[in-house]
Protein backbone atom coordinates (compact mmCIF):
# COMPACT_ATOMS: atom_id res chain seq x y z
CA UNK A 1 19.06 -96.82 5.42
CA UNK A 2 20.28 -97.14 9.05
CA UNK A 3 18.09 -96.53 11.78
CA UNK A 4 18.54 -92.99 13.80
CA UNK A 5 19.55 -93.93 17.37
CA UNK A 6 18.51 -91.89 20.27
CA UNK A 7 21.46 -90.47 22.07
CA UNK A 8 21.38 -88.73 25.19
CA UNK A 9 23.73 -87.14 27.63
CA UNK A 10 25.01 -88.20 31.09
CA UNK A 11 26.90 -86.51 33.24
CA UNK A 12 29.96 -88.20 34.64
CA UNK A 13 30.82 -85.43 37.97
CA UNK A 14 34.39 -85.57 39.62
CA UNK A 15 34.77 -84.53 42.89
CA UNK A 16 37.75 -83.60 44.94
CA UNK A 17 39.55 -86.84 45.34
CA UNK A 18 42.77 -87.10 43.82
CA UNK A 19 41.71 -90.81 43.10
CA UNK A 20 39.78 -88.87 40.19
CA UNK A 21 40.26 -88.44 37.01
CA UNK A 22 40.26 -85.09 37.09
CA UNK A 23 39.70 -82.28 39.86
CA UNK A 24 35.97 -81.46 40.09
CA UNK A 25 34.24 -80.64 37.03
CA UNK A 26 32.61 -82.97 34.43
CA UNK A 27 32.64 -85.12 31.36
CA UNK A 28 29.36 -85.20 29.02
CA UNK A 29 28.84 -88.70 27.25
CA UNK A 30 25.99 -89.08 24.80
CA UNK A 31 24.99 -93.05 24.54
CA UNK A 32 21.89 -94.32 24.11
CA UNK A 33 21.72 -95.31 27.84
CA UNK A 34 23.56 -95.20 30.74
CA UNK A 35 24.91 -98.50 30.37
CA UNK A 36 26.76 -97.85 27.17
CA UNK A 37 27.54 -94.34 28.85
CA UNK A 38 29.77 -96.05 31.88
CA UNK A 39 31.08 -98.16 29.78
CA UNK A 40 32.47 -95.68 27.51
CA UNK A 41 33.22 -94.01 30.73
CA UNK A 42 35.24 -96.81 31.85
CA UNK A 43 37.48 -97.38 28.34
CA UNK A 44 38.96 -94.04 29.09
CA UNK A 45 38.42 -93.68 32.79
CA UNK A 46 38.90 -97.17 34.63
CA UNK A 47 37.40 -98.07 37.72
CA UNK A 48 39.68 -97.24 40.79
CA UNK A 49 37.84 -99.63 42.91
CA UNK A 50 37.09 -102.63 41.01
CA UNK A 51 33.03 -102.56 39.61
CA UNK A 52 32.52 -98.61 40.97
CA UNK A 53 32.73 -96.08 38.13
CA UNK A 54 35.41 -93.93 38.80
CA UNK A 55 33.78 -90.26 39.43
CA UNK A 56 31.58 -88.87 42.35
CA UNK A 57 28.22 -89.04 40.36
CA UNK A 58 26.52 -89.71 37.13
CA UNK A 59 23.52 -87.22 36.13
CA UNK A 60 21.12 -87.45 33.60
CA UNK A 61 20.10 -84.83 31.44
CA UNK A 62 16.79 -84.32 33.93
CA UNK A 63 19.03 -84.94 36.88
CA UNK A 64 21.60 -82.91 35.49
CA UNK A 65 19.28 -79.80 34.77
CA UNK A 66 17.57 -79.57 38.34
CA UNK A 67 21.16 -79.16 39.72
CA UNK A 68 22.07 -76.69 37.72
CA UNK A 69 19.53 -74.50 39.01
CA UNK A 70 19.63 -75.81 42.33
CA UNK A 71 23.30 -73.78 41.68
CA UNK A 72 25.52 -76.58 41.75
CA UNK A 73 28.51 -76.67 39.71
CA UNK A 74 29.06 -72.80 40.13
CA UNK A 75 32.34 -72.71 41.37
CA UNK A 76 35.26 -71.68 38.50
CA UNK A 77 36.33 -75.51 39.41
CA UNK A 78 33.55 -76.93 38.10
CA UNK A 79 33.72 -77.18 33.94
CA UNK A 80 33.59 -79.85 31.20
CA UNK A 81 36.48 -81.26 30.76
CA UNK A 82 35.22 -83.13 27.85
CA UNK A 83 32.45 -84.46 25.47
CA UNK A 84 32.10 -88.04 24.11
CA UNK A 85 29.59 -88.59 21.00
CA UNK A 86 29.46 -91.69 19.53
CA UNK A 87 27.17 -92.62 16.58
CA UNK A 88 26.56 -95.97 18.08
CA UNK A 89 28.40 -98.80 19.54
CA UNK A 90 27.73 -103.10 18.89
């Protein structure tokens, strides 16, 4: 029997840069931590600048909630643009 892994989400936020990925808007990745979250981050989303993840911020779940009621991320702009689950990485 395999062991169940924790995952939980982080919040990868683009902002209006064109060196972005995308315009504005976000990308959910569920990893056990945020380490294995940028680097997932960073297979399909390489760094622009060498060692700086390529997006405006990274949110965690707590982080992530208190914004969203702080009202951030209201504009029609801002939606997911995608979700990454992995059952675990080596």
């Amino acid at each position: 029997m395999f062991a169940t892994r924790t995952m939980k989400p982080f919040y990868f936020v683009f902002g209006t840069d064109s060196q972005y990925p995308f315009y504005k808007g976000w990308i959910e990745i569920y990893a056990e931590s945020l380490e294995q979250a940028c680097k997932v981050f960073r297979v399909y989303f390489p760094d622009y600048y060498t060692g700086i993840v390529n997006c405006a911020w990274i949110y965690s779940q707590e982080q992530w909630e208190k914004k969203v009621k702080e009202g951030c991320f209201d504009s029609p702009d801002d939606f997911c643009h995608g979700v990454f689950k992995f059952n675990s990485m080596r």
